[in-house]
C-alpha atoms as a PDB file:
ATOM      1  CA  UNK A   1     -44.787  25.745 -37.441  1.00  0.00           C
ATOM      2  CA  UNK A   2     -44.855  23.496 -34.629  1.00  0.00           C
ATOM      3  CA  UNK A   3     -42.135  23.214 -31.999  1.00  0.00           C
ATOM      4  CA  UNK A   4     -40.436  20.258 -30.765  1.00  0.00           C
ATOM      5  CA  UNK A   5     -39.446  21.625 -27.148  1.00  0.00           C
ATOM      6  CA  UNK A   6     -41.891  20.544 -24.458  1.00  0.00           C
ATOM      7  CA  UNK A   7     -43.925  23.059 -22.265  1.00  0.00           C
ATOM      8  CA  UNK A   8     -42.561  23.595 -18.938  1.00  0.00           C
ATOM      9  CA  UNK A   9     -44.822  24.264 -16.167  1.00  0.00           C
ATOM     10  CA  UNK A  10     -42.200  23.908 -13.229  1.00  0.00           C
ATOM     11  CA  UNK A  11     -39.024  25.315 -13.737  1.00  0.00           C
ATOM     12  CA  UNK A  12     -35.639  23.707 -12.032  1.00  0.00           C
ATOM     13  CA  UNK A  13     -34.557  25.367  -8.397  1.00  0.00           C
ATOM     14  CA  UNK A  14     -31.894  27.711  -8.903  1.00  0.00           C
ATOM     15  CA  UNK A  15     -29.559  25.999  -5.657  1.00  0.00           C
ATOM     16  CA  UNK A  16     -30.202  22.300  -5.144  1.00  0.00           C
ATOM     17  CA  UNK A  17     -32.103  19.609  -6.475  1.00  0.00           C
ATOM     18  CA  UNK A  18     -35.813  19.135  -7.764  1.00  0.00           C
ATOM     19  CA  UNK A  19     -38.372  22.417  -8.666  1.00  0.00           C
ATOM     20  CA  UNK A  20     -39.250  25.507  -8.170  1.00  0.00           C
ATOM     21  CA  UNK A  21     -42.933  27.213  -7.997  1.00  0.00           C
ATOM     22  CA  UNK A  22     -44.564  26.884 -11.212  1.00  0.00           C
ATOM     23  CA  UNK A  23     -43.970  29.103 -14.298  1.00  0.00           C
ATOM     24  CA  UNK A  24     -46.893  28.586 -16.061  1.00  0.00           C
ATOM     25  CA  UNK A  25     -50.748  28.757 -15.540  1.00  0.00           C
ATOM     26  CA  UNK A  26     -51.311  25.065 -15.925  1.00  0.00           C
ATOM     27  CA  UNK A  27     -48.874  24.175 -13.460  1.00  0.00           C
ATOM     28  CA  UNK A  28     -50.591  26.652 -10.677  1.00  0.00           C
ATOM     29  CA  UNK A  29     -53.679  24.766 -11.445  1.00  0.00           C
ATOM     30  CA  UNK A  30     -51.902  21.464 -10.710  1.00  0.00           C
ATOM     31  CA  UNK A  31     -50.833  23.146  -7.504  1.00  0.00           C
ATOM     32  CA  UNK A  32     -53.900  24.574  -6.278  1.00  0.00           C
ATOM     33  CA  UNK A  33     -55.551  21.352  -6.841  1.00  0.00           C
ATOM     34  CA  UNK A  34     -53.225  19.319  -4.985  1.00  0.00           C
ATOM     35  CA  UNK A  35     -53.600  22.053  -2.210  1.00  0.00           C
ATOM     36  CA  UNK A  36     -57.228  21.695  -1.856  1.00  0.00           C
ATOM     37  CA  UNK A  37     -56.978  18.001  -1.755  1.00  0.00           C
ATOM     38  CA  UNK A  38     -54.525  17.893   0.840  1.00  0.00           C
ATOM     39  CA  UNK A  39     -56.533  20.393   2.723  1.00  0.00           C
ATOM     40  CA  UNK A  40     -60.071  18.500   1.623  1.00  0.00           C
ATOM     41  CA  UNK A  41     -58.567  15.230   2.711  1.00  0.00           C
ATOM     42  CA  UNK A  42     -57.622  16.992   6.046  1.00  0.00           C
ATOM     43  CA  UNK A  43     -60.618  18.341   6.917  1.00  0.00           C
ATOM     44  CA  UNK A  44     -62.844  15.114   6.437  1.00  0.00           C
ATOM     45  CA  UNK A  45     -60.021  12.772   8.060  1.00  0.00           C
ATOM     46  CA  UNK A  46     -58.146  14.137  10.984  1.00  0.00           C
ATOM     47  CA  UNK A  47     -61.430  15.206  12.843  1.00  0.00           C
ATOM     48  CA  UNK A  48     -62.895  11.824  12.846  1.00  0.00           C
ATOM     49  CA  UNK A  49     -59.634   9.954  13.833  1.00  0.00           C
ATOM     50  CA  UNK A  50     -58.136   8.527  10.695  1.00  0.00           C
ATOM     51  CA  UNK A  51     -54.837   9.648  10.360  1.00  0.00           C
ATOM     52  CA  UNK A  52     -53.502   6.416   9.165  1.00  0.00           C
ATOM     53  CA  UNK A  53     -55.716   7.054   5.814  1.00  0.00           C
ATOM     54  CA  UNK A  54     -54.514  10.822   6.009  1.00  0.00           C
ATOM     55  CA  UNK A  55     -50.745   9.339   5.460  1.00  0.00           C
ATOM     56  CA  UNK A  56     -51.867   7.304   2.956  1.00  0.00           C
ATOM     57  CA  UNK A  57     -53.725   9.869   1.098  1.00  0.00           C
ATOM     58  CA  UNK A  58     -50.969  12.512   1.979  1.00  0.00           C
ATOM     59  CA  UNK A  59     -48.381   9.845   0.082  1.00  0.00           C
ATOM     60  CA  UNK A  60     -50.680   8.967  -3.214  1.00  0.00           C
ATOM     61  CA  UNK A  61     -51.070  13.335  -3.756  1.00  0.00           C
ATOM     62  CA  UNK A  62     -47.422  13.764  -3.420  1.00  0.00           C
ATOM     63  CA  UNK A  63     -46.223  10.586  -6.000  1.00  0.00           C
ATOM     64  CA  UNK A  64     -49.221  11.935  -8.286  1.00  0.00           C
ATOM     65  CA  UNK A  65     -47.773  15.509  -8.086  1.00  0.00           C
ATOM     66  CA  UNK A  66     -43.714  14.143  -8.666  1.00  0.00           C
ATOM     67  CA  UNK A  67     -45.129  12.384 -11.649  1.00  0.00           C
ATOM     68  CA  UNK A  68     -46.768  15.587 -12.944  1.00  0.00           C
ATOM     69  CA  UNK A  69     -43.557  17.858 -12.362  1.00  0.00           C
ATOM     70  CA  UNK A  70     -41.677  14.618 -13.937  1.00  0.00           C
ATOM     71  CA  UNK A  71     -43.368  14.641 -16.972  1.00  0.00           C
ATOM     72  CA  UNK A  72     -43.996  18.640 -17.319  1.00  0.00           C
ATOM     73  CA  UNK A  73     -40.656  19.665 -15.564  1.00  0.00           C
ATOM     74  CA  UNK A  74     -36.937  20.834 -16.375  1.00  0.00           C
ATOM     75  CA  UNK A  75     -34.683  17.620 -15.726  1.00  0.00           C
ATOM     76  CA  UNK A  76     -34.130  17.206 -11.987  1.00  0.00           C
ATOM     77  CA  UNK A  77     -30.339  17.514 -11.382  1.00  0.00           C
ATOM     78  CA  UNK A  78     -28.472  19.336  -8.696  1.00  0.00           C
ATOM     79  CA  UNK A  79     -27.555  22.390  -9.452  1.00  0.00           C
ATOM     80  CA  UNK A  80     -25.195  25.383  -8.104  1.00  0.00           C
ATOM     81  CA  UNK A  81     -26.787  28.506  -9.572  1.00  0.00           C
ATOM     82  CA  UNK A  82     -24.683  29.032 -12.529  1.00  0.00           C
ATOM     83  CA  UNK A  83     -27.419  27.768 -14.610  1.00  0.00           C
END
């Protein structure tokens, strides 16, 4: 039996709006990776002087990981803790 309800990797924060640390393994995957490419992207740019790629790269990780905790996330709404 198969169920309709998707799989939620990053739950909704308790107080306020958007998510919380990840709930499942995939979604600590997604994080870690996004860590070491922000750190990865760090190292190789910063040193030699390109910080204006650094922002850019910085920018394109963050939309890509939104997207993810879009599609594999509660609903973003605000919320008061009663939830």
């Amino acid at each position: 039996m198969e169920s309709n309800e998707k799989q939620i990797w990053f739950p909704a924060k308790r107080y306020g709006w958007g998510w919380g640390l990840p709930c499942a393994w995939q979604g600590w995957v997604t994080l870690l990776i996004w860590l070491a490419l922000l750190g990865g992207g760090a190292a190789l740019l910063l040193p030699s002087g390109h910080f204006g790629v650094w922002i850019t790269l910085v920018m394109i990780l963050t939309v890509a990981l939104i997207v993810v905790c879009l599609l594999k996330g509660e609903t973003p709404r605000w919320r008061w803790g009663k939830d």
